[in-house]
Protein backbone atom coordinates (compact mmCIF):
# COMPACT_ATOMS: atom_id res chain seq x y z
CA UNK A 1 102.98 88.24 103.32
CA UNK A 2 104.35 91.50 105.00
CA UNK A 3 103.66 91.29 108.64
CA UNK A 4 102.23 94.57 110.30
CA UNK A 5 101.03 95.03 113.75
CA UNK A 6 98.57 97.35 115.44
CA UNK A 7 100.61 97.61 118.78
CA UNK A 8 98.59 99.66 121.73
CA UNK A 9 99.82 101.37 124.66
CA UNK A 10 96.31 101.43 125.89
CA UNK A 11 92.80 101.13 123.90
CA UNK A 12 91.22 103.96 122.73
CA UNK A 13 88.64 106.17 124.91
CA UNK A 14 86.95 107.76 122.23
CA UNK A 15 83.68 105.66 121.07
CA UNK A 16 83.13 105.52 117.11
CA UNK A 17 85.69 107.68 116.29
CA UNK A 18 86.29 109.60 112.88
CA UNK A 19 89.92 108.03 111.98
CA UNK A 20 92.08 110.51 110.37
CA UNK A 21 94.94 109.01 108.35
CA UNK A 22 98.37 110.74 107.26
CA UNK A 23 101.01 109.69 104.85
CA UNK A 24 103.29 111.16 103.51
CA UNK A 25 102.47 112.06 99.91
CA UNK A 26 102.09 115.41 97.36
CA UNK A 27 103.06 118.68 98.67
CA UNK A 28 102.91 116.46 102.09
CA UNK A 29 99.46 118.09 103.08
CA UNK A 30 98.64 115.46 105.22
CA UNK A 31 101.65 114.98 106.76
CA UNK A 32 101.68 118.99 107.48
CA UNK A 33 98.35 118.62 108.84
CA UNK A 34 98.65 115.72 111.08
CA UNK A 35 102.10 117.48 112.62
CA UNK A 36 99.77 120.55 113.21
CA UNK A 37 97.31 118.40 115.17
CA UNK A 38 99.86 117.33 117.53
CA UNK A 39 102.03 120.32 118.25
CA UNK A 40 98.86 122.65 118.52
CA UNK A 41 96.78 120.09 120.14
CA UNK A 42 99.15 117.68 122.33
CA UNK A 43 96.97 114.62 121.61
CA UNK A 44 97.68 111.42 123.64
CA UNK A 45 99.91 108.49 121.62
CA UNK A 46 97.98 105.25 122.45
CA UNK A 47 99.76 102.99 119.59
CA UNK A 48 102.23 102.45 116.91
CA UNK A 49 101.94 100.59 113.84
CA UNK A 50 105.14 98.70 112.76
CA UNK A 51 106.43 96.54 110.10
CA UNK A 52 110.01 94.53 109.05
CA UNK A 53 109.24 96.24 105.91
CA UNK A 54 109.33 100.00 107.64
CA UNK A 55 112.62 102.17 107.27
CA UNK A 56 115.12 101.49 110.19
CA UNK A 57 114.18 105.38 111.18
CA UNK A 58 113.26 106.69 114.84
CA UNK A 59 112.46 110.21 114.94
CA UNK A 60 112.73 112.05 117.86
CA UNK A 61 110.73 115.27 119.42
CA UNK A 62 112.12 117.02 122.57
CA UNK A 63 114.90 114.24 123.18
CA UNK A 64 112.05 111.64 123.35
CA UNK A 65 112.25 108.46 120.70
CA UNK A 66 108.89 108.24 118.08
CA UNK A 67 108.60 105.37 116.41
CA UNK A 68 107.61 106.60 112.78
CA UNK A 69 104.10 105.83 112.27
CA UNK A 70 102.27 106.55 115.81
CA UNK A 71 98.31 106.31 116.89
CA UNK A 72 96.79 109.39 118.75
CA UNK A 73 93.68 109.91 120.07
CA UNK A 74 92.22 113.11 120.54
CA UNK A 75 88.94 112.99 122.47
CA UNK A 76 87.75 115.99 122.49
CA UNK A 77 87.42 116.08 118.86
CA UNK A 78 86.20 112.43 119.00
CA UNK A 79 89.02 111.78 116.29
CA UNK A 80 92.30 109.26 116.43
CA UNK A 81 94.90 109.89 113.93
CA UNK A 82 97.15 107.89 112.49
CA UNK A 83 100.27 109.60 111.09
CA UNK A 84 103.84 108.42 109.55
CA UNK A 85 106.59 110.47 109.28
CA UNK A 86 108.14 108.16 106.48
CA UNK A 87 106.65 107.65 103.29
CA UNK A 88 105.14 104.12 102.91
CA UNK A 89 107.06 101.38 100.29
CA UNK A 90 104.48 100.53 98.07
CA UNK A 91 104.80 96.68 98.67
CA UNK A 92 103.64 97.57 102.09
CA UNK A 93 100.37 99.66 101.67
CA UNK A 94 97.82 97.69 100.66
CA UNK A 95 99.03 95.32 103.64
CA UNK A 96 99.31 98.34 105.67
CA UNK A 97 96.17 99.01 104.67
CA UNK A 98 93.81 96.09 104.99
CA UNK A 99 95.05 95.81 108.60
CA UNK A 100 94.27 99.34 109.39
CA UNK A 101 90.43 98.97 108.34
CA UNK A 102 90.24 95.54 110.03
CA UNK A 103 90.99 98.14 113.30
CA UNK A 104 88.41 100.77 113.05
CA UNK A 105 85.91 97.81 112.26
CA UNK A 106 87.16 96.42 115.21
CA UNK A 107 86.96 99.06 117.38
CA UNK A 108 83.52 100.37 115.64
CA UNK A 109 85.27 103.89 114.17
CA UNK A 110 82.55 105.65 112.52
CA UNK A 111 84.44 106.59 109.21
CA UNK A 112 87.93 106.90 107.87
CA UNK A 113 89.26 110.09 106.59
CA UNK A 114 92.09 109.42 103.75
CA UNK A 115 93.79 113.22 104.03
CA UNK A 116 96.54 113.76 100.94
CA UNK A 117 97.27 115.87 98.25
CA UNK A 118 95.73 116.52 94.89
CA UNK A 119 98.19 118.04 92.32
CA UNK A 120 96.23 120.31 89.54
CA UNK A 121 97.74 122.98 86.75
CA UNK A 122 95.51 125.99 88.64
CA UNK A 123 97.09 126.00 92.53
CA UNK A 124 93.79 127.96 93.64
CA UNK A 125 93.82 126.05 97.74
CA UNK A 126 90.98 124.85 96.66
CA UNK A 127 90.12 121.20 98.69
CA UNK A 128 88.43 117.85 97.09
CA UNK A 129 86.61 115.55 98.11
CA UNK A 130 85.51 111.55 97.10
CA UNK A 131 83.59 109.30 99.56
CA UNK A 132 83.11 105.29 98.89
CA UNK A 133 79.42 105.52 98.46
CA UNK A 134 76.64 108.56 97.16
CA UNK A 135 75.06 108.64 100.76
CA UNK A 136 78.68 109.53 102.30
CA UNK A 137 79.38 111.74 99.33
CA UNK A 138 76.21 114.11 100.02
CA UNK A 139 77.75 114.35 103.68
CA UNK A 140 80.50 115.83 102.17
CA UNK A 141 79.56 117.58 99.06
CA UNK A 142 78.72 120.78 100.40
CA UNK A 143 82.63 121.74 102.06
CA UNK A 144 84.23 120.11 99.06
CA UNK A 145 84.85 120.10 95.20
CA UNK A 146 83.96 116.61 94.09
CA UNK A 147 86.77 114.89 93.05
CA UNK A 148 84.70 113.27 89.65
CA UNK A 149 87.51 111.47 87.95
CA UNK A 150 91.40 110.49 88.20
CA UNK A 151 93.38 108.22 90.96
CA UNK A 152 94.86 108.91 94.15
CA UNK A 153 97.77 106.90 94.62
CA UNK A 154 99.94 105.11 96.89
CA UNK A 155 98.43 104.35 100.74
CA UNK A 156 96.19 107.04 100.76
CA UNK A 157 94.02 105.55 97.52
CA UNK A 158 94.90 101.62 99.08
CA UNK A 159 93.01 102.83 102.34
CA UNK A 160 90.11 103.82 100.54
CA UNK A 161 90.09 100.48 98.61
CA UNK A 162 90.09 98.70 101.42
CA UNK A 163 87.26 100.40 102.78
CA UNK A 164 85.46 99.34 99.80
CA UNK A 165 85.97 95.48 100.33
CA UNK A 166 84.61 95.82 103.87
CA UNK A 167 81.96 98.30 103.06
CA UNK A 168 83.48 100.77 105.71
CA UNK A 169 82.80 104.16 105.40
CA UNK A 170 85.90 105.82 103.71
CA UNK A 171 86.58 109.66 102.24
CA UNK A 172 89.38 111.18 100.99
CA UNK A 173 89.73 114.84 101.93
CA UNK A 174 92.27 116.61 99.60
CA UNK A 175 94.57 119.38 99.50
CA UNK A 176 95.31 121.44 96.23
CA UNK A 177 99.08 121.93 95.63
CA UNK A 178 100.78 122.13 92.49
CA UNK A 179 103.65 118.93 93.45
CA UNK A 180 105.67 117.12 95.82
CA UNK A 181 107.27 120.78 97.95
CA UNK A 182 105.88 120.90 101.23
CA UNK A 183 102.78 122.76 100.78
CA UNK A 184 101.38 123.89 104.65
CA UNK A 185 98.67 126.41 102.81
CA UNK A 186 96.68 123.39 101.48
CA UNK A 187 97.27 121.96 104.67
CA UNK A 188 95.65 124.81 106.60
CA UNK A 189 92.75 124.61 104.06
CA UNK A 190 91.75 120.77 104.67
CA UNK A 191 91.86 121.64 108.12
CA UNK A 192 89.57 124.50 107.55
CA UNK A 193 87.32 121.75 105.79
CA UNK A 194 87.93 119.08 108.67
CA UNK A 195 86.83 122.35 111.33
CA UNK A 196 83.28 122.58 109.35
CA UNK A 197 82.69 118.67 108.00
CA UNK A 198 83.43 117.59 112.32
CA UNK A 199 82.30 120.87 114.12
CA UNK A 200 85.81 121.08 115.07
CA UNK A 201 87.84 124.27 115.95
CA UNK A 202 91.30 123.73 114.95
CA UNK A 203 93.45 126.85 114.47
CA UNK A 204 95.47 126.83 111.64
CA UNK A 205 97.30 130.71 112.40
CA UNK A 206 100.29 129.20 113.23
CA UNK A 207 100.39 127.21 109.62
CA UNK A 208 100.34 129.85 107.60
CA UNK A 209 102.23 132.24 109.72
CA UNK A 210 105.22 129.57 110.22
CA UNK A 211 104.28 128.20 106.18
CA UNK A 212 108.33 129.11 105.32
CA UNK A 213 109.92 127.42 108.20
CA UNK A 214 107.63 123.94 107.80
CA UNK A 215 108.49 123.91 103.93
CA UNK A 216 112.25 124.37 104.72
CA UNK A 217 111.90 121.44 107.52
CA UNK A 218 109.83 119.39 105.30
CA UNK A 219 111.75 119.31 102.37
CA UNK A 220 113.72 115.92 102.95
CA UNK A 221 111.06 114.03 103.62
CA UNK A 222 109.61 115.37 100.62
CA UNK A 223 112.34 114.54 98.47
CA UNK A 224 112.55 111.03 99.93
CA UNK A 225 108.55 110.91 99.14
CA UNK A 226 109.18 111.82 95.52
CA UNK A 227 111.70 109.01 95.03
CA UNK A 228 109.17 106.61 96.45
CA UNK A 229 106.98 107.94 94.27
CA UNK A 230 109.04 107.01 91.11
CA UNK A 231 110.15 104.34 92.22
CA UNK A 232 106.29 103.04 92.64
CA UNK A 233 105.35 104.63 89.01
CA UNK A 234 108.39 103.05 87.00
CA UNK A 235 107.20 99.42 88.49
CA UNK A 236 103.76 100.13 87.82
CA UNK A 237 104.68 101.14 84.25
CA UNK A 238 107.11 98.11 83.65
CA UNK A 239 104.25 95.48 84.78
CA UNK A 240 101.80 96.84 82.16
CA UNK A 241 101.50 94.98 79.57
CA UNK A 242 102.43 96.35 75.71
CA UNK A 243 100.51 96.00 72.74
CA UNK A 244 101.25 96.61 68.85
């Protein structure tokens, strides 16, 4: 078994707190939208979540080292978020996973909120939503388009999983965006969705106005997320089994 470890600076202030999640993933909306968070709203880092099976990566902001997938709270939102800035190996997610749910049980987190991507054929901005029961669903419903059918892959759809097995209320909140490009538009609309689901009052000027200069700094990572990506789908495909 993959180790991975919930390491704390200090606990967390907030009590039952909505847990945002962000991974890297299509058009990187969540990853977009978690860097928004903490540039705009200089949340405290209370954790880190590490792994043997992580990249050998430390990113840095302002001369100061990051490990790559950080905890923040933010308590006057009521919110911690969890966000990578490497895309997960897919050995590692439903690990990843299972641990991170064990956590917000632990420390009695009120929901988890999957945020990703969601790639259609239309690219209207518009924003879905699934939940991991009806009652959590009509919560949501009304800010949302119901996501009715199809998957959502890699850590973000693992998370949501694993809320299942430990009846934990889970929702994935997610972007429209028509592939893997950095897409900070569909960012700025989940976090128009987050503002009115939470009663929050996140800004999200600076998104759209910067929108060119986060694609062009996002693009690596979302050409390394991509290859993950296929990597993950061509396994997947060679394990199925054939019939004729």
């Amino acid at each position: 078994m993959i180790p991975v470890d919930i390491d704390l600076i200090k606990e967390p202030e907030v009590e039952k707190p909505v847990i945002l999640t962000s991974f890297p993933g299509i058009g990187l909306v969540g990853t977009i939208l978690a860097a928004h968070y903490v540039m705009e709203l200089k949340p405290e880092q209370i954790g880190i979540i590490s792994s043997d099976a992580l990249p050998p990566i430390a990113t840095l902001m302002d001369g100061v080292i990051l490990p790559p997938v950080r905890i923040y709270q933010m308590k006057d939102m009521g919110a911690i978020l969890i966000h990578s800035d490497v895309p997960i190996p897919p050995e590692l997610a439903n690990r990843m996973s299972r641990v991170i749910v064990e956590w917000c049980v632990a420390i009695e987190a009120s929901k988890l909120v999957s945020v990703a991507g969601i790639t259609t054929f239309e690219n209207k901005k518009r924003v879905f939503g699934a939940a991991t029961t009806k009652e959590l669903l009509e919560e949501i419903k009304d800010h949302v388009e119901v996501f009715r059918s199809g998957t959502i892959s890699g850590i973000a759809g693992s998370l949501l999983n694993e809320c299942v097995a430990k009846n934990f209320p889970g929702m994935a909140i997610l972007g429209e965006t028509m592939g893997f490009n950095p897409d900070p538009r569909a960012a700025a609309e989940v976090a128009n969705v987050l503002n009115r689901l939470f009663g929050w009052n996140v800004s999200v000027e600076k998104l759209i106005k910067e929108a060119e200069i986060i694609e062009a700094q996002m693009q690596k990572l979302a050409e390394q997320t991509k290859m993950q990506e296929s990597k993950a789908k061509a396994k997947e495909e060679s394990e199925l089994p054939m019939f004729g």
